[in-house]
Protein backbone atom coordinates (compact mmCIF):
# COMPACT_ATOMS: atom_id res chain seq x y z
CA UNK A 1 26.83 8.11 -24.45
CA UNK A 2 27.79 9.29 -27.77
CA UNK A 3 27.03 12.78 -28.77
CA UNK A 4 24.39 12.04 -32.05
CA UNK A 5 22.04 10.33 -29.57
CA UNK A 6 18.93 11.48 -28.61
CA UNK A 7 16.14 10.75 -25.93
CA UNK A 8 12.82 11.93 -26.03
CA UNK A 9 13.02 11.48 -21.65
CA UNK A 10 16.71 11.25 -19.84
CA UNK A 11 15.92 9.68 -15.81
CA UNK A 12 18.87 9.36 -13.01
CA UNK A 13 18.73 6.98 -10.83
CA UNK A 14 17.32 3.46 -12.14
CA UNK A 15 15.50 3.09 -8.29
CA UNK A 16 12.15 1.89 -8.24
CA UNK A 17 10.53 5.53 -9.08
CA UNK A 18 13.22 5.75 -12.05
CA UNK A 19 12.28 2.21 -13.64
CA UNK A 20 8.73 2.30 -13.03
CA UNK A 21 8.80 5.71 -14.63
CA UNK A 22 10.77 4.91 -17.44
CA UNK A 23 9.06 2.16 -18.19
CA UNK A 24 5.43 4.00 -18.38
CA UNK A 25 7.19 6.34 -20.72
CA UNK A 26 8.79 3.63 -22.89
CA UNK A 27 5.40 1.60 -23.08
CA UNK A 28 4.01 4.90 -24.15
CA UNK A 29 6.26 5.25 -27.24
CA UNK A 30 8.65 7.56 -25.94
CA UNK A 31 12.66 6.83 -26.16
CA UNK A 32 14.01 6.63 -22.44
CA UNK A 33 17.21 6.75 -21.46
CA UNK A 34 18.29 5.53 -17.65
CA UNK A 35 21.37 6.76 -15.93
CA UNK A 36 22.44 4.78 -12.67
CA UNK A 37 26.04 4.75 -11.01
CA UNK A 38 25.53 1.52 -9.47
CA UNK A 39 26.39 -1.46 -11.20
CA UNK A 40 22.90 -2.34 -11.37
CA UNK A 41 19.12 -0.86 -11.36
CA UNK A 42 16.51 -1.55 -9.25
CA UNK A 43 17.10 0.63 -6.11
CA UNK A 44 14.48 -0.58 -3.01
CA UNK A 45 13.82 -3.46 -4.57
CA UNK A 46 17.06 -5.12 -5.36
CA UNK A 47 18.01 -8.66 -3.89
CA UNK A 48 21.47 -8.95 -2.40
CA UNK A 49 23.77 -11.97 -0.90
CA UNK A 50 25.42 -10.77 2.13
CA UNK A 51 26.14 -14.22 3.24
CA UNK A 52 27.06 -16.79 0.28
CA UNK A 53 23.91 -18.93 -0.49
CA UNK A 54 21.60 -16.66 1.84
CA UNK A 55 19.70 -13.95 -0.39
CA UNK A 56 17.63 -11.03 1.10
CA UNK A 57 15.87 -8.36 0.15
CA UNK A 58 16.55 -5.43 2.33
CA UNK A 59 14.52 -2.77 1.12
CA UNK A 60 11.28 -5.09 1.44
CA UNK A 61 8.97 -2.51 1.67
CA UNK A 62 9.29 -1.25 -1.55
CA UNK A 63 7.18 -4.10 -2.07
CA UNK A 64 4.68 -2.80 0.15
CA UNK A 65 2.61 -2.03 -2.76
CA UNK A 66 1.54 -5.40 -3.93
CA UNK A 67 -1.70 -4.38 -4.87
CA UNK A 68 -0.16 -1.43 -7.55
CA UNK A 69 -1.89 -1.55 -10.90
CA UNK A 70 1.35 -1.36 -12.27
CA UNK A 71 2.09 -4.84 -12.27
CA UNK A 72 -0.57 -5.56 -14.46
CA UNK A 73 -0.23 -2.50 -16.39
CA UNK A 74 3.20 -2.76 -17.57
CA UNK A 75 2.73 -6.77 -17.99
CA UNK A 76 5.69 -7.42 -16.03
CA UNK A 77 4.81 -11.36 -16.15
CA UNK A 78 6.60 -11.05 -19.68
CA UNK A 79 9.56 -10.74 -17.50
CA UNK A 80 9.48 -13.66 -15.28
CA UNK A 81 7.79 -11.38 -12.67
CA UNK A 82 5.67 -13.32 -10.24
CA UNK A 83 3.77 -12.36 -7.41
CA UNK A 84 1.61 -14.38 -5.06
CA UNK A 85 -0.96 -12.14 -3.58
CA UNK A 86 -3.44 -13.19 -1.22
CA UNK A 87 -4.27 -10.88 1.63
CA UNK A 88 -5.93 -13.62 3.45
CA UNK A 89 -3.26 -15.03 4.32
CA UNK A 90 -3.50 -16.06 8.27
CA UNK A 91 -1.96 -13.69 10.43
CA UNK A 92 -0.35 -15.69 13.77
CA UNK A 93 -2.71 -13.54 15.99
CA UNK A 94 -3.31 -16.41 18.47
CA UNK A 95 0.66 -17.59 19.24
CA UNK A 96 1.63 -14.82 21.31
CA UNK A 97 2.58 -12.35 18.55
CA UNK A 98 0.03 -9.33 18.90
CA UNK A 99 0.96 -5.81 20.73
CA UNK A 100 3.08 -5.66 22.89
CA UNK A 101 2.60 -4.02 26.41
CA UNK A 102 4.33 -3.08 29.59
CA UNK A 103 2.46 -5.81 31.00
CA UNK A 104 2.36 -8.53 28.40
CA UNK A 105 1.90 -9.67 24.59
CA UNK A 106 -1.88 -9.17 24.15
CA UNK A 107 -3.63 -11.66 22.44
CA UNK A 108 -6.05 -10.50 19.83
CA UNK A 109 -9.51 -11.39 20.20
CA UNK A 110 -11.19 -13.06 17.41
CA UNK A 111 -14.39 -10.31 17.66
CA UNK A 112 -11.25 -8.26 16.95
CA UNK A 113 -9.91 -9.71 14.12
CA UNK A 114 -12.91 -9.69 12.70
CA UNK A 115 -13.12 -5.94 12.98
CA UNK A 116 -9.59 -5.37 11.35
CA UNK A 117 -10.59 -7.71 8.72
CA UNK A 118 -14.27 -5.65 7.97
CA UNK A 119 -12.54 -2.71 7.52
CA UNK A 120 -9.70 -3.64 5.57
CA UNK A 121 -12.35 -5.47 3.29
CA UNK A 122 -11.07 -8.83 3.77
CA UNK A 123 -14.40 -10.67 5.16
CA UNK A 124 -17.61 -11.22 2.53
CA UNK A 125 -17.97 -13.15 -0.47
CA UNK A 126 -15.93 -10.47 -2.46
CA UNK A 127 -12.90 -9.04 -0.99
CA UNK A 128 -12.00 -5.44 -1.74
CA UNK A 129 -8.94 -5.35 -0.29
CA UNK A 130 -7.08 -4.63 -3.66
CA UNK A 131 -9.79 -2.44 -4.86
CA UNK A 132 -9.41 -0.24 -1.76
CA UNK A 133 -5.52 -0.09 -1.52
CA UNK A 134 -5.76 0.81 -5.07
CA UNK A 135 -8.52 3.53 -4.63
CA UNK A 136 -6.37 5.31 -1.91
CA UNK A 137 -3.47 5.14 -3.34
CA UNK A 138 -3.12 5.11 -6.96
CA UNK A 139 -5.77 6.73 -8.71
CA UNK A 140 -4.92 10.00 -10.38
CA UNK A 141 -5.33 13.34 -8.72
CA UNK A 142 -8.83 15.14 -9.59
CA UNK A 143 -8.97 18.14 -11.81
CA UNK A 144 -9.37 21.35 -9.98
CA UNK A 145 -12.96 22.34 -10.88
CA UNK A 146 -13.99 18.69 -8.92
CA UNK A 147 -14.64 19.26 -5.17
CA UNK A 148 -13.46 16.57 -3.12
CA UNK A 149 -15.67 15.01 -1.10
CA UNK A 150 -17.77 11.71 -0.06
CA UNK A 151 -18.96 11.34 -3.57
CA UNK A 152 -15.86 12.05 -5.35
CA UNK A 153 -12.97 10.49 -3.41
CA UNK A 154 -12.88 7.41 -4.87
CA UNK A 155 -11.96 4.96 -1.44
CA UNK A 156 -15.61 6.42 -0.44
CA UNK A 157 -17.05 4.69 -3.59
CA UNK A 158 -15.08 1.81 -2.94
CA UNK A 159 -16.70 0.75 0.64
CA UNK A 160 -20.31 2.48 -0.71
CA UNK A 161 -20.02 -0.32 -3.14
CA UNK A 162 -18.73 -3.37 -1.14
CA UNK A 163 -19.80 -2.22 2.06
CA UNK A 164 -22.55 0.20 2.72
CA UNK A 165 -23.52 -0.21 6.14
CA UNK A 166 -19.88 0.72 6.89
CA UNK A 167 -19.72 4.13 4.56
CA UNK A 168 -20.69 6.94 6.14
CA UNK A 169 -19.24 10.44 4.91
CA UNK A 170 -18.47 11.42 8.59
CA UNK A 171 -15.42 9.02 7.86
CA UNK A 172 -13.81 11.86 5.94
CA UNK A 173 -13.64 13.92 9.12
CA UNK A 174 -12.57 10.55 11.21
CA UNK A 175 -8.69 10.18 12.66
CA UNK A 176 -7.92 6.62 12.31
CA UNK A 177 -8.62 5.75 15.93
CA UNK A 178 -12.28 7.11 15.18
CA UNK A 179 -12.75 4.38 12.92
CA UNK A 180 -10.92 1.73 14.43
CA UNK A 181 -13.41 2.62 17.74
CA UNK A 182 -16.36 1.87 15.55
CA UNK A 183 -15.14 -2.19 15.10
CA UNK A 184 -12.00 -2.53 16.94
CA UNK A 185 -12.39 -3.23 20.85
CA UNK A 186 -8.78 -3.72 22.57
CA UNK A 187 -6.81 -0.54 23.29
CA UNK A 188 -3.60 -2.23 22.74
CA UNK A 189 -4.15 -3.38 19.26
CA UNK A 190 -5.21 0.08 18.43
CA UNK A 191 -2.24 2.11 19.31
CA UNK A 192 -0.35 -0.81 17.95
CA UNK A 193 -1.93 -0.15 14.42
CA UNK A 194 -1.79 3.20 14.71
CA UNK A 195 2.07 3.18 15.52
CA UNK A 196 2.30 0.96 12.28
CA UNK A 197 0.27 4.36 10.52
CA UNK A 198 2.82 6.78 12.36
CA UNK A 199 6.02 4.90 10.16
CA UNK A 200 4.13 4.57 7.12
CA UNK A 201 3.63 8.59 7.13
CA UNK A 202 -0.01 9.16 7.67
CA UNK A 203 -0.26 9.65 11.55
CA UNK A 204 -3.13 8.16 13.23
CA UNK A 205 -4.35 11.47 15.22
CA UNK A 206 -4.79 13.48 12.18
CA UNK A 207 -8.64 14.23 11.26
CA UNK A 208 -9.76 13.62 7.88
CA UNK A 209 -7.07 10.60 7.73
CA UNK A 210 -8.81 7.79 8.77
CA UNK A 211 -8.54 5.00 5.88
CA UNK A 212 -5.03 6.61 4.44
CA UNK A 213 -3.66 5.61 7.65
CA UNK A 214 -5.45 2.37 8.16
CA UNK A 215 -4.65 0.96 5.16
């Protein structure tokens, strides 16, 4: 870099968090600058060919946000970028691939699926899946003078609005497993999903944690 330039914003690392960031910045009219040692960018969500003809992505959960405003907010369809999103896409819950046991591979019941399904806001005319990924996880913090509570955070408002007889503001007090005992029948498939919480980093047993770690 020669000397004379200048950057309003210099980011190391050209990752996921440095791109996305950058890019917010840039789209906001600032000059951005990237620094990244690697040949190329993209961090988590780059797309390598171990074997010749065979192409993987092995940081596929940086993709785990598929519902993220920001592909819509920084138009990345300009790009090329496509994504095909549909959350009702059928899960194989009835070919031997549920929890796992000491025992046996449980099959889910459909009364069961069901329940995952209502409280992931995948079943009614409207589904609010996206709307409640994106209310838990990217909205911006509250100032301080706002209490937080069930008429306030906004995954509360989300499910008051889509699905009432399910909102209740005793949810904010909830663990997961409180909630999952209100639809969810088989044991099994519970501390499955709430192993799945555990990796993700919002453990199950916590109070107060109950659709953070569900969804």
């Amino acid at each position: 870099m020669a000397k004379e330039e200048r950057y309003d914003v210099i980011i190391v690392g050209a990752g996921h968090n440095g791109t996305t960031t950058a890019a917010y910045l840039a789209k906001c009219g600032l000059s951005v600058l990237v620094l990244e040692e690697r040949p190329e960018g993209g961090g988590a969500q780059e797309t390598v060919e171990p074997i010749a003809g065979t192409r993987i992505q092995p940081h596929a959960i940086g993709n785990y946000g598929g519902s993220a405003p920001g592909w819509e907010q920084l138009e990345l369809w300009k790009y090329g970028f496509r994504m095909d999103y549909n959350p009702r896409n059928e899960v194989p819950f009835d070919t031997g691939r549920g929890p796992m046991t000491r025992e046996r591979t449980v099959q889910i019941s459909e009364e069961d699926q069901m329940g995952w399904a209502k409280i992931t806001g995948l079943l009614g005319e409207h589904m609010f899946h996206k709307e409640l990924l994106r209310a838990t996880f990217w909205t911006p913090p509250h100032p301080s003078y706002i209490e937080l509570d069930e008429n306030t955070i906004p995954y509360m408002q989300v499910y008051k609005e889509y699905s009432p007889d399910m909102w209740t503001k005793e949810m904010l007090e909830w663990t997961m497993f409180d909630l999952l005992d209100q639809y969810i029948k088989d044991e099994a498939f519970k501390v499955h999903q709430g192993y799945i919480a555990n990796v993700s980093g919002a453990f199950a047993h916590f109070p107060g944690v109950a659709v953070p770690a569900t969804e």
